[in-house]
Each structure stands twice: as C-alpha cells, then as structure tokens.
Protein backbone atom coordinates (compact mmCIF):
# COMPACT_ATOMS: atom_id res chain seq x y z
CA UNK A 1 -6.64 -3.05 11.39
CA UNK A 2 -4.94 -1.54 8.41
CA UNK A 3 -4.11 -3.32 5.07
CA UNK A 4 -2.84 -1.62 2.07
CA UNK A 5 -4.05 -4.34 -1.48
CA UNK A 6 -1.58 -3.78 -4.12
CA UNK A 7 -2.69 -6.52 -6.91
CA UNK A 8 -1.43 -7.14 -10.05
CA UNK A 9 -4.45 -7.79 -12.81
CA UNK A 10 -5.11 -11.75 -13.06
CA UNK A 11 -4.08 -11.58 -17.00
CA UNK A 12 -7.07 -13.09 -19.12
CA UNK A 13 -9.76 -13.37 -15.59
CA UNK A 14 -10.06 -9.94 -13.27
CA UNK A 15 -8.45 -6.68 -13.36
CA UNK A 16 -6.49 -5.30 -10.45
CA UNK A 17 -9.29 -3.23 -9.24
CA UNK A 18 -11.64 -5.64 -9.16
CA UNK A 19 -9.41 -8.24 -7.55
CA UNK A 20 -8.87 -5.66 -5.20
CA UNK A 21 -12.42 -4.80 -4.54
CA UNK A 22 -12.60 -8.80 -3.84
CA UNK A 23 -10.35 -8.81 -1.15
CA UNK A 24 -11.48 -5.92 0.99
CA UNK A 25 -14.50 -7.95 0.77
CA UNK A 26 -12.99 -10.60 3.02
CA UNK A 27 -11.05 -8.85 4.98
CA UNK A 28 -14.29 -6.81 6.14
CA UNK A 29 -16.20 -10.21 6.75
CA UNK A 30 -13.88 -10.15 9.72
CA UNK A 31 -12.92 -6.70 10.41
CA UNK A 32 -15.98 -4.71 9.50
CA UNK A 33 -14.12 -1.44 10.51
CA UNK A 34 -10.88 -2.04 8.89
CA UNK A 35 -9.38 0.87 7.23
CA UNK A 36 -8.05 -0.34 3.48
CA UNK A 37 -6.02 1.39 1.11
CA UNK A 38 -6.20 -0.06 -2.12
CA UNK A 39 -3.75 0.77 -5.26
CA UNK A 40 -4.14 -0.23 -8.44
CA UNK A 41 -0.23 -2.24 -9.38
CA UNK A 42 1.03 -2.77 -12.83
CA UNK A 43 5.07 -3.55 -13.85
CA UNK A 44 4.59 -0.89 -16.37
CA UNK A 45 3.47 -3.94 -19.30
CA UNK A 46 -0.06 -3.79 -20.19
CA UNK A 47 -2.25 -2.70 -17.84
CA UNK A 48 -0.03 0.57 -16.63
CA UNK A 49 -2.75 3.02 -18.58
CA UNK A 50 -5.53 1.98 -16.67
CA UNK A 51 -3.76 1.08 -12.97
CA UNK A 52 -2.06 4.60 -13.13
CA UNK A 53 -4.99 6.46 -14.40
CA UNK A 54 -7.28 4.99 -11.37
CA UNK A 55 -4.12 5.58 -8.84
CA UNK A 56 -4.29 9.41 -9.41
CA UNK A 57 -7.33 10.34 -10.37
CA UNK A 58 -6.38 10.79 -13.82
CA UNK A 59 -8.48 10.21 -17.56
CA UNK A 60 -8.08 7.81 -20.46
CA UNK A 61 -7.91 9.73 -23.69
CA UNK A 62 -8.68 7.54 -27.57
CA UNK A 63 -6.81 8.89 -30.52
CA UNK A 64 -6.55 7.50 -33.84
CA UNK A 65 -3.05 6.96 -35.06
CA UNK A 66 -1.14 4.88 -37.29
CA UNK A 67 -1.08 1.50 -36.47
CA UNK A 68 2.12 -1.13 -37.08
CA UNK A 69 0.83 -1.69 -40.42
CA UNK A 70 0.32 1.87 -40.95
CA UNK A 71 -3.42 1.88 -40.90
CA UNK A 72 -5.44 3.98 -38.80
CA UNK A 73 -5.92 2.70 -34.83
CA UNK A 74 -7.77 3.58 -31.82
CA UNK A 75 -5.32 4.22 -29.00
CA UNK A 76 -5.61 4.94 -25.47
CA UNK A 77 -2.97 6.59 -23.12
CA UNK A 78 -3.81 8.38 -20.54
CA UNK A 79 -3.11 11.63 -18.51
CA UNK A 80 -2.65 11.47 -15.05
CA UNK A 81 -4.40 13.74 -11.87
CA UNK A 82 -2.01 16.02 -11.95
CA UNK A 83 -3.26 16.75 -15.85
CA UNK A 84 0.68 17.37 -16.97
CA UNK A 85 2.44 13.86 -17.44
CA UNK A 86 0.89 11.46 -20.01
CA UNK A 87 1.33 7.90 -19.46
CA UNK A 88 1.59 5.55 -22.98
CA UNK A 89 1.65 1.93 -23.07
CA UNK A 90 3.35 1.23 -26.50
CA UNK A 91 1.72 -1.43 -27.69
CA UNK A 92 -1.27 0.38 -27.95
CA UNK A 93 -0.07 1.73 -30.83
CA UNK A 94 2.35 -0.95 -32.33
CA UNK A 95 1.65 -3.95 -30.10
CA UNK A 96 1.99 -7.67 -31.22
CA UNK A 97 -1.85 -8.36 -30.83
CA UNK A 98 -2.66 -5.31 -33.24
CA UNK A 99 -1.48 -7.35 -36.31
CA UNK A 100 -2.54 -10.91 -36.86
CA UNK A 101 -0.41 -13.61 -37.05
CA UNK A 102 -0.35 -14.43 -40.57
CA UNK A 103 0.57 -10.79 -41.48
CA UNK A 104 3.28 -10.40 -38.77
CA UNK A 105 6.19 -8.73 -40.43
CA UNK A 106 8.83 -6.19 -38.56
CA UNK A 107 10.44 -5.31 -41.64
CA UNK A 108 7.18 -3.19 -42.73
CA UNK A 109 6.14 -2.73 -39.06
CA UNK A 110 6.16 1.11 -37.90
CA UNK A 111 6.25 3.01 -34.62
CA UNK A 112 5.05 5.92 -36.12
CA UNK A 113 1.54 5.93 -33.74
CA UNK A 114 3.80 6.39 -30.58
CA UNK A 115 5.16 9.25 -31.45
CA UNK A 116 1.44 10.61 -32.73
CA UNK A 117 0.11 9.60 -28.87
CA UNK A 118 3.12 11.69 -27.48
CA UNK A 119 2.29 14.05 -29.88
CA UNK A 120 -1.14 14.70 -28.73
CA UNK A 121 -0.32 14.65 -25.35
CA UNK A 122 2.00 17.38 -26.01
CA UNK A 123 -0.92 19.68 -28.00
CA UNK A 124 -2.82 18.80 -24.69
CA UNK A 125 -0.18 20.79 -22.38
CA UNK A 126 1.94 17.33 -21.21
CA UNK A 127 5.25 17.73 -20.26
CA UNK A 128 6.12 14.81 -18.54
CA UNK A 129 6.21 11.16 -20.27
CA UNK A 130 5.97 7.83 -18.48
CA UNK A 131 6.41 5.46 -21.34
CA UNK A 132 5.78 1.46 -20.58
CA UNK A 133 8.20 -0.97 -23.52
CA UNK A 134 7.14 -3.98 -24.34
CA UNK A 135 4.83 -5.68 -26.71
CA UNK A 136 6.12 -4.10 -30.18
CA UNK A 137 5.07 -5.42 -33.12
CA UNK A 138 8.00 -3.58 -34.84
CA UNK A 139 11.87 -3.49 -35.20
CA UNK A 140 12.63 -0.04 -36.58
CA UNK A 141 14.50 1.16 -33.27
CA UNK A 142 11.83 3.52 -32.76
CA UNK A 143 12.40 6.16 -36.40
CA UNK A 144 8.47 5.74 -37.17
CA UNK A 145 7.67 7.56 -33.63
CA UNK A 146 10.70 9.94 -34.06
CA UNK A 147 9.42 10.41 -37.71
CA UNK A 148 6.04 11.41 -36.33
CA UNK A 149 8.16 14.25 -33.57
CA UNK A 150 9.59 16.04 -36.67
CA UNK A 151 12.65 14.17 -36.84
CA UNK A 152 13.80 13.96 -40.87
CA UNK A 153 15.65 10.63 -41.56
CA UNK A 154 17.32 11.10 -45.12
CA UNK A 155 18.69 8.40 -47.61
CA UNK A 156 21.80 8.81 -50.08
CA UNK A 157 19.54 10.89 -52.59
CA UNK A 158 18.52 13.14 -50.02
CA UNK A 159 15.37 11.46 -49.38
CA UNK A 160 13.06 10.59 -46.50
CA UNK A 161 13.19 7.24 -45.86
CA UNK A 162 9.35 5.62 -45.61
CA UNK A 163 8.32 3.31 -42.13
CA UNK A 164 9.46 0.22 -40.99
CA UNK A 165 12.50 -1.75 -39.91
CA UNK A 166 13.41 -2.34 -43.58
CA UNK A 167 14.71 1.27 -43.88
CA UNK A 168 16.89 1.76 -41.42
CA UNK A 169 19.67 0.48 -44.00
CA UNK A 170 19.06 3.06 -46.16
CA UNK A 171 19.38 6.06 -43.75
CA UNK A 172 22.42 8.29 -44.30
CA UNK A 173 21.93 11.85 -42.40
CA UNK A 174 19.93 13.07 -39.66
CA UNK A 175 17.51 16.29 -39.81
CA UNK A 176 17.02 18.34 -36.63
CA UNK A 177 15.11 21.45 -38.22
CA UNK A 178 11.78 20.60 -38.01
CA UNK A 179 11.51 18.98 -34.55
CA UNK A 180 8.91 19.85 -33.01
CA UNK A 181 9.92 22.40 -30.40
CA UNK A 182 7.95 21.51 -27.11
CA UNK A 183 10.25 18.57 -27.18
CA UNK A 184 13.31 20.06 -25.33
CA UNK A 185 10.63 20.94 -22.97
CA UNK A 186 9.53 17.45 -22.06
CA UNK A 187 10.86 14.74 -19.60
CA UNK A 188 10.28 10.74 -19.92
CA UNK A 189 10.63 8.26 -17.89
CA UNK A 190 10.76 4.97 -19.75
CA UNK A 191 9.54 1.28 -17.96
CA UNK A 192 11.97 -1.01 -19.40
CA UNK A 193 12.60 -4.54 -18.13
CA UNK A 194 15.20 -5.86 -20.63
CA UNK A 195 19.07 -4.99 -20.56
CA UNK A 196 19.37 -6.19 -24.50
CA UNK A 197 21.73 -3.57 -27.03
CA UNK A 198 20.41 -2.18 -29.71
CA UNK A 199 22.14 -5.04 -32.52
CA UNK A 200 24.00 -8.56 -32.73
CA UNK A 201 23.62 -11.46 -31.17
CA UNK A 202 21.93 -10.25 -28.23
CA UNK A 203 19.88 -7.52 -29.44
CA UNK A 204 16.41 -6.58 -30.66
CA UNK A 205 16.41 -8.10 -34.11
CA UNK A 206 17.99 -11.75 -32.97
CA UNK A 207 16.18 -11.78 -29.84
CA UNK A 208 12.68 -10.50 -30.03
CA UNK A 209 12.65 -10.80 -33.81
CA UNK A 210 11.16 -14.12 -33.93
CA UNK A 211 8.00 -13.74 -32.36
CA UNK A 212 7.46 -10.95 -33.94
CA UNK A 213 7.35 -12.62 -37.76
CA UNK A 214 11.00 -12.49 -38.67
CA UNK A 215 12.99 -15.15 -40.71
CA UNK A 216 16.17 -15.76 -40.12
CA UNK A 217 16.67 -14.34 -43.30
CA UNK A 218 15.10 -11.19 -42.44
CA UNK A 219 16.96 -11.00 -39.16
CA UNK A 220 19.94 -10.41 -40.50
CA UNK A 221 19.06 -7.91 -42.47
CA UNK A 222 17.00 -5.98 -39.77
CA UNK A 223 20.30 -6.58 -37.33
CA UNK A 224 22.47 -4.74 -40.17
CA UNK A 225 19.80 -2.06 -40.32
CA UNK A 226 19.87 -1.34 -36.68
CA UNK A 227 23.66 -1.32 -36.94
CA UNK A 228 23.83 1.25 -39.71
CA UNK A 229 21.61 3.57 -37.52
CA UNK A 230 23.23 3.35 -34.62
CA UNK A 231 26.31 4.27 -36.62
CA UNK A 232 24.51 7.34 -38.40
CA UNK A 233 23.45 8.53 -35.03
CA UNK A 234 27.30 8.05 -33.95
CA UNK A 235 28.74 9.90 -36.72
CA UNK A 236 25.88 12.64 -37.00
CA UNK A 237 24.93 13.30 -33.40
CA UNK A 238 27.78 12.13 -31.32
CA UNK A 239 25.71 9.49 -29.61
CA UNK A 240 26.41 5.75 -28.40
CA UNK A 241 22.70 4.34 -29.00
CA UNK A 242 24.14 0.68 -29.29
CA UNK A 243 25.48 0.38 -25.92
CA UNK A 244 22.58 2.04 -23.43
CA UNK A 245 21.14 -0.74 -21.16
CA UNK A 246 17.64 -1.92 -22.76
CA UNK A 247 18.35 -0.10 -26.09
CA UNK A 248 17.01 -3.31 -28.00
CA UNK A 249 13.59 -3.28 -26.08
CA UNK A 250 10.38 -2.88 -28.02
CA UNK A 251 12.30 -3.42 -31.46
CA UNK A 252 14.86 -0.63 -30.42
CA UNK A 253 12.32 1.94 -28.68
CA UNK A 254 14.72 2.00 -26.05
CA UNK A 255 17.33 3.13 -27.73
CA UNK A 256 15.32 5.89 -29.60
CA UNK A 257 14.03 7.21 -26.49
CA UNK A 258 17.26 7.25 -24.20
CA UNK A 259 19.49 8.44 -27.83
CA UNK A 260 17.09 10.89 -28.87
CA UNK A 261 14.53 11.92 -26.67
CA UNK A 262 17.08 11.64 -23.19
CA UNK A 263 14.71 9.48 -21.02
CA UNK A 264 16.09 7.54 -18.06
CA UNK A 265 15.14 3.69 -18.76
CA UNK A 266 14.44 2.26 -15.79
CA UNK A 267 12.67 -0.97 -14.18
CA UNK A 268 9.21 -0.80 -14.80
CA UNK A 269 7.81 -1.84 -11.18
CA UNK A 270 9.70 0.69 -9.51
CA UNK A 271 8.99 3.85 -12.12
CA UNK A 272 5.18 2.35 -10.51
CA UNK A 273 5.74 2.57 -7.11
CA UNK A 274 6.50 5.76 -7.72
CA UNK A 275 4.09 7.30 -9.41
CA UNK A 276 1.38 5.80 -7.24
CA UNK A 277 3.40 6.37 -3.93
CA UNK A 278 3.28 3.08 -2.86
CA UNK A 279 6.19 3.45 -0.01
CA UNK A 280 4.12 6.74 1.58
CA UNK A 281 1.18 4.89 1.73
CA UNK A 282 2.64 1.74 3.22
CA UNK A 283 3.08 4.09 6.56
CA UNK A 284 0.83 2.92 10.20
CA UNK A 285 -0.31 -0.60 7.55
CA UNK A 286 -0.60 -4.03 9.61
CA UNK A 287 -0.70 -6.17 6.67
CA UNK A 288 0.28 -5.42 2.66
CA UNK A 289 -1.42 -8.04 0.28
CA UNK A 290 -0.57 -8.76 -3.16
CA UNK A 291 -0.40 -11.22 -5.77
CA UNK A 292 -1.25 -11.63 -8.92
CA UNK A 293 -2.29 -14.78 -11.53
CA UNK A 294 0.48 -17.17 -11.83
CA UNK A 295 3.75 -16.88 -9.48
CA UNK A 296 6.33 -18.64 -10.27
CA UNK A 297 10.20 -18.21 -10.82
CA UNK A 298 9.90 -15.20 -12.96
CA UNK A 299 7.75 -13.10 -10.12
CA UNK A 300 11.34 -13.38 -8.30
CA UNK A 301 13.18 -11.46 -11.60
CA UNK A 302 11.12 -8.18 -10.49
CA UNK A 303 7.74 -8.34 -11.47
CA UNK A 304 5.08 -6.26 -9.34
CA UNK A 305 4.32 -8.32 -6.35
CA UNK A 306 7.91 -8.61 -5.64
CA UNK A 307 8.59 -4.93 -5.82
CA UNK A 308 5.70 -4.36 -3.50
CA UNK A 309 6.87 -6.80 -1.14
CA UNK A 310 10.24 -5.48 -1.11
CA UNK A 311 9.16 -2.39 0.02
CA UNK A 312 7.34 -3.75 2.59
CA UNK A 313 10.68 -5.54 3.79
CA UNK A 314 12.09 -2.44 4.48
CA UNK A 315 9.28 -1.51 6.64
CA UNK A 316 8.94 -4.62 8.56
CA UNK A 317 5.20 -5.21 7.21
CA UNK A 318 3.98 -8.91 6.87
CA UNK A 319 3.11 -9.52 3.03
CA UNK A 320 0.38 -11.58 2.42
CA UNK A 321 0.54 -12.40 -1.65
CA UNK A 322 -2.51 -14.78 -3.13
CA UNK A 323 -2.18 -16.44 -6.74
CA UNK A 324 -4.38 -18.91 -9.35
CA UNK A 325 -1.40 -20.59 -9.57
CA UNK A 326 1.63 -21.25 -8.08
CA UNK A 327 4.40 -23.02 -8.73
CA UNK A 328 8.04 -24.99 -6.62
CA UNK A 329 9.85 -22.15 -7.72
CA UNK A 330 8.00 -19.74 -5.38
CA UNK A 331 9.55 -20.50 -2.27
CA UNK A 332 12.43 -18.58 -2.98
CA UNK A 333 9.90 -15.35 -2.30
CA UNK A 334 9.69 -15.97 0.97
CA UNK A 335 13.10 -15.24 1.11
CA UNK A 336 12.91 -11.84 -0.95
CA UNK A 337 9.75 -10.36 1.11
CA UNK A 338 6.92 -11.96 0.70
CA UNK A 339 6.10 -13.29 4.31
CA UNK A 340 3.19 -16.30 3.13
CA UNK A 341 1.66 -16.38 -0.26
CA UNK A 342 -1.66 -18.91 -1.11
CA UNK A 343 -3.49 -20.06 -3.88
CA UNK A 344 -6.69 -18.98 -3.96
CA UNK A 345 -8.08 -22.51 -5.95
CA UNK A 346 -9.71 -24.26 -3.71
CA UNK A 347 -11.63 -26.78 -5.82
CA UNK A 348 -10.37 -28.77 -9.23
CA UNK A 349 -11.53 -27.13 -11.81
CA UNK A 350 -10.20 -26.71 -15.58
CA UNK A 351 -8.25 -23.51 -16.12
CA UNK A 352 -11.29 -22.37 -18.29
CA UNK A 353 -13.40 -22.63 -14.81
CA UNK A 354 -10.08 -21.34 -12.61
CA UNK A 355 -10.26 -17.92 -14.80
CA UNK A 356 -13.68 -16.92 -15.06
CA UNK A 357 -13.78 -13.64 -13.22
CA UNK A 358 -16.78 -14.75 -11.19
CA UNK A 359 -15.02 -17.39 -9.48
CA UNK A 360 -11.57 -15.38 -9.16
CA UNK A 361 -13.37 -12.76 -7.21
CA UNK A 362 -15.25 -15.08 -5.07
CA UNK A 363 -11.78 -17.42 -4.28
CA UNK A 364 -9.75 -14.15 -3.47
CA UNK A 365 -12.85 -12.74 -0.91
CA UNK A 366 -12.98 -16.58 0.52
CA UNK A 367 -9.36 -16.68 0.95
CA UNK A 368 -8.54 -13.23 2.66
CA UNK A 369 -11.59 -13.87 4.95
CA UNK A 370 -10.02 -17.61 5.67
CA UNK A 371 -6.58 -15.86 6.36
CA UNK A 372 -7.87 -12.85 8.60
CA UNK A 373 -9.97 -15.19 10.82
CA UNK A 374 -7.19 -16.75 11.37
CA UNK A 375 -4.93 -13.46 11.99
CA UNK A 376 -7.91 -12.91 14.47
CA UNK A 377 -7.72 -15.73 16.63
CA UNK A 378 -4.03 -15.11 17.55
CA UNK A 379 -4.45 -10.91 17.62
C-alpha cells in the first residue's frame, strides 16, 4: 500500500504537518507496512513559508522590516533546499492582522517591508522569488516595496514621494539609477488568485479597499491614485500596468511585480505543486488523501485540495479528501477529482470543541483508519 497525504492546514486548529502526521497514523493501524509520502500543501495564502520550507528541506529566516504602519516588524520568509530561491508570504510584512482594526488605514499603509525581505534575500545570494499575494494591509500598488529596491518615485518639485497609497497622486517621473543591480538578475514567480486591474470599478481600491479601512471617500481618491501611476508608468516606461490579469491583488502588488519586477502571476496552487513536485511524487501511489478545514463551494474555484485532486485525475488515483466541515455545495468535487471526501466530526460538539487540535488529530487518525479497514476488506 502506497498513499501520498497532501493536506491543507485546518486554519485556526492543526497545521498541515501535523494533520498529516495524524493520518499516517490511521492508515498504519491497518497497514503497518504502508509506504507514505507526505507533503506539506498550501494555495500559496498563509501558510506557503512554512509548507514549502518543510517540502524541501529548506530554513525560515526573521528580519526586521518596516511594517504597514511603517514601524519596525519581525518577518519570516524563507529560503528553500536548494538555498537560491526565497519564498515571501506578503503579509508578513504588510498583512491585514499586523495593524489593528481601529487603526486600519490604506491611505498611510506601506509595502515598503516586502521589498526589505526581497532585499535580504538578495544580500543572502537568492535569485529566484516565489512571492504568495494576499492579505495586504495596503493600497499603494506596491511603490513602498519598489521604494525599498532602489526605485526613486519623484513628485512635481522633484521630490520623493513618502509611503502609502495616499501618494501615488502625487507621483510625476520615474527614477531607474539607483536600482539595485542584482535585480535584473532575479526571477519571480508570483501566487496570485485574483484576476482584478489595477483601478475602477473592479480594481484594488473599490474591491479590497473596504476591508482594509477605506471610506468611500477615501476610495476614490486611492482609485485616482492608482490611475495616475499606472499612467506615469505608461508615459515613462512604456508599460500597460492597468490591464495585467491580477494587477489589483494585494492593494496593486500585482501590478508592481508583473510592471516592474517582470514576474509571471500565476495561480497559487499550481506555482505549489510545483515547487514541491507533487505530480512526480504521485507516481506507483494507491490512494492520494487530502482535505483541509471547511470545503465548500469555494474549494471548487481552485483552492489546494482541488489542485491536488486534479492531478490525481490525470493519473487515475482514487482521492480520498477529509474536512471539519462540509457543506451541499461539495458534491460538485466529486465531479472535478475528488473520488469520496468525509467529515472527520463524528460527535456534536461546539466549533470551539470541533477545532481544538487535540481532537482534529485524533478525528483525522480515527477516520483514515475507519476508511482503510474498509479499503481492506474489499482488497
């Protein structure tokens, strides 16, 4: 018997290598000589640092940076086992939860500790970039990180603009001379899950700007901001930042990554599978479980377990996905891979009770074994 576990974290209750570490529990209650590969799965939200750093053999790494409010932070990205591609969660720098929610503001908000994280990396000999969006704090289409990579942003006096989404109005010409120059050197590869433009109606400021503090007075003014830089970048640099696919994600990272530093934006589950390999290591496997904490209609719109079980598809492996909660919108994953999925409650409990990590790990272990006895009485 050979299973590969790819699990998603259960957000708020067990991490994904614990959950995993669960279920080859139960599957060895009933095959004590299985053979189990298990990865570490993330959609490139939070949780990609430490699933990608555990999948290769790789090393967290704390810096202090700037944080959204521009005091100083304790980060943590990580390099991976091949010690030359750094792998940055954004919102480890900027991130909604960093600023509380009384003092939530994205027209002060900066990015500027992103581009010190890719910063260090560089100093420490990375090359190669996986960046995960998501989670921003901020909505100053990413000119606080590009600020921190040597790029000058200049007002109508000549002048460096200062940080935050409330400048971007006031920039008039781009400086290129003191970049730094390891930069043309580098590759990323940006996890980006939204397909938003950089401004109007459907972009960063009127879309994500709510939740991150904005008025609706404030909105409009952080819309016309991005719209003046995206025009600046047009006249001065020749490029289209407005219309790249996901340019509006993380408060208009997307757009200063793909525009600026040339990454390829790209669905965050797959720029995993990747990385970790998932499809080599799927080869000679009887079974592929998954899962993760809730699964419901929005596991369907690419999230991790789907992308596993997709893969799996392809191969003709049964997918065996387990969940704290699922929902009537979860059929329809039956249909895009995932052969039977289960919720691993087996009592009533409150939600409190559900998500203690104790009792996670011991309903995933009771479950798989539950499952493979039964996969054993028809093998």
């Amino acid at each position: 018997m050979k299973v590969l576990i790819a699990m998603d974290s259960f957000k708020g209750s067990i991490s994904s290598e614990d959950g995993s570490r669960a279920i080859a529990l139960g599957i060895r209650d009933v095959y004590s000589d299985a053979e189990i590969i298990a990865l570490p799965l993330a959609d490139g939200g939070e949780g990609t640092v430490e699933a990608l750093v555990k999948a290769t053999g790789g090393k967290s790494i704390k810096k202090e940076v700037t944080g959204p409010l521009k005091e100083k932070i304790d980060a943590v990205y990580g390099i991976l086992g091949d010690k030359k591609t750094a792998v940055i969660e954004v919102a480890a720098a900027c991130g909604l939860p960093l600023v509380p929610s009384d003092k939530r503001n994205p027209a002060v908000a900066t990015t500027y500790g992103v581009g010190e994280l890719i910063r260090d990396a560089i100093d420490k000999g990375c090359r190669e970039f996986v960046i995960g969006l998501g989670g921003s704090a901020t909505n100053d289409a990413g000119v606080g990180m590009l600020q921190a990579l040597g790029f000058i942003f200049l007002n109508s006096y000549n002048e460096e603009v200062g940080l935050g989404g409330q400048e971007l109005s006031n920039i008039r010409k781009i400086d290129l001379s003191s970049v730094i120059p390891e930069l043309k050197d580098c590759t990323f590869k940006v996890a980006c899950d939204v397909n938003n433009p950089l401004y109007g109606p459907k972009g960063a400021a009127h879309i994500f700007g709510p939740q991150k503090g904005a008025t609706a007075e404030m909105i409009k003014e952080l819309d016309k901001g991005l719209e003046n830089f995206a025009q600046i970048v047009l006249q001065e640099l020749g490029r289209d930042i407005q219309n790249i696919v996901g340019a509006g994600a993380a408060g208009g990272l997307g757009a200063a990554f793909a525009g600026f530093l040339h990454a390829h934006l790209q669905s965050g589950i797959e720029l995993v599978l990747e990385i970790i390999e998932m499809e080599q290591n799927m080869q000679g496997v009887d079974f592929v479980i998954t899962g993760e904490g809730k699964m419901d209609g929005q596991t369907s719109m690419g999230k991790a377990p789907l992308g596993v079980a997709q893969l799996a598809k392809k191969h003709e492996i049964p997918v065996l996905a387990m969940a704290g909660c699922i929902t009537e919108e979860t059929a329809i994953l039956n249909e895009l891979g995932i052969t039977s999925y289960f919720s691993i409650v087996n009592a009533p409990m409150t939600l409190e009770e559900a998500m203690d990590s104790t009792v996670t790990s011991e309903n995933l272990r009771t479950t798989t074994k539950q499952i493979f006895r039964l996969i054993q009485s028809v093998k």
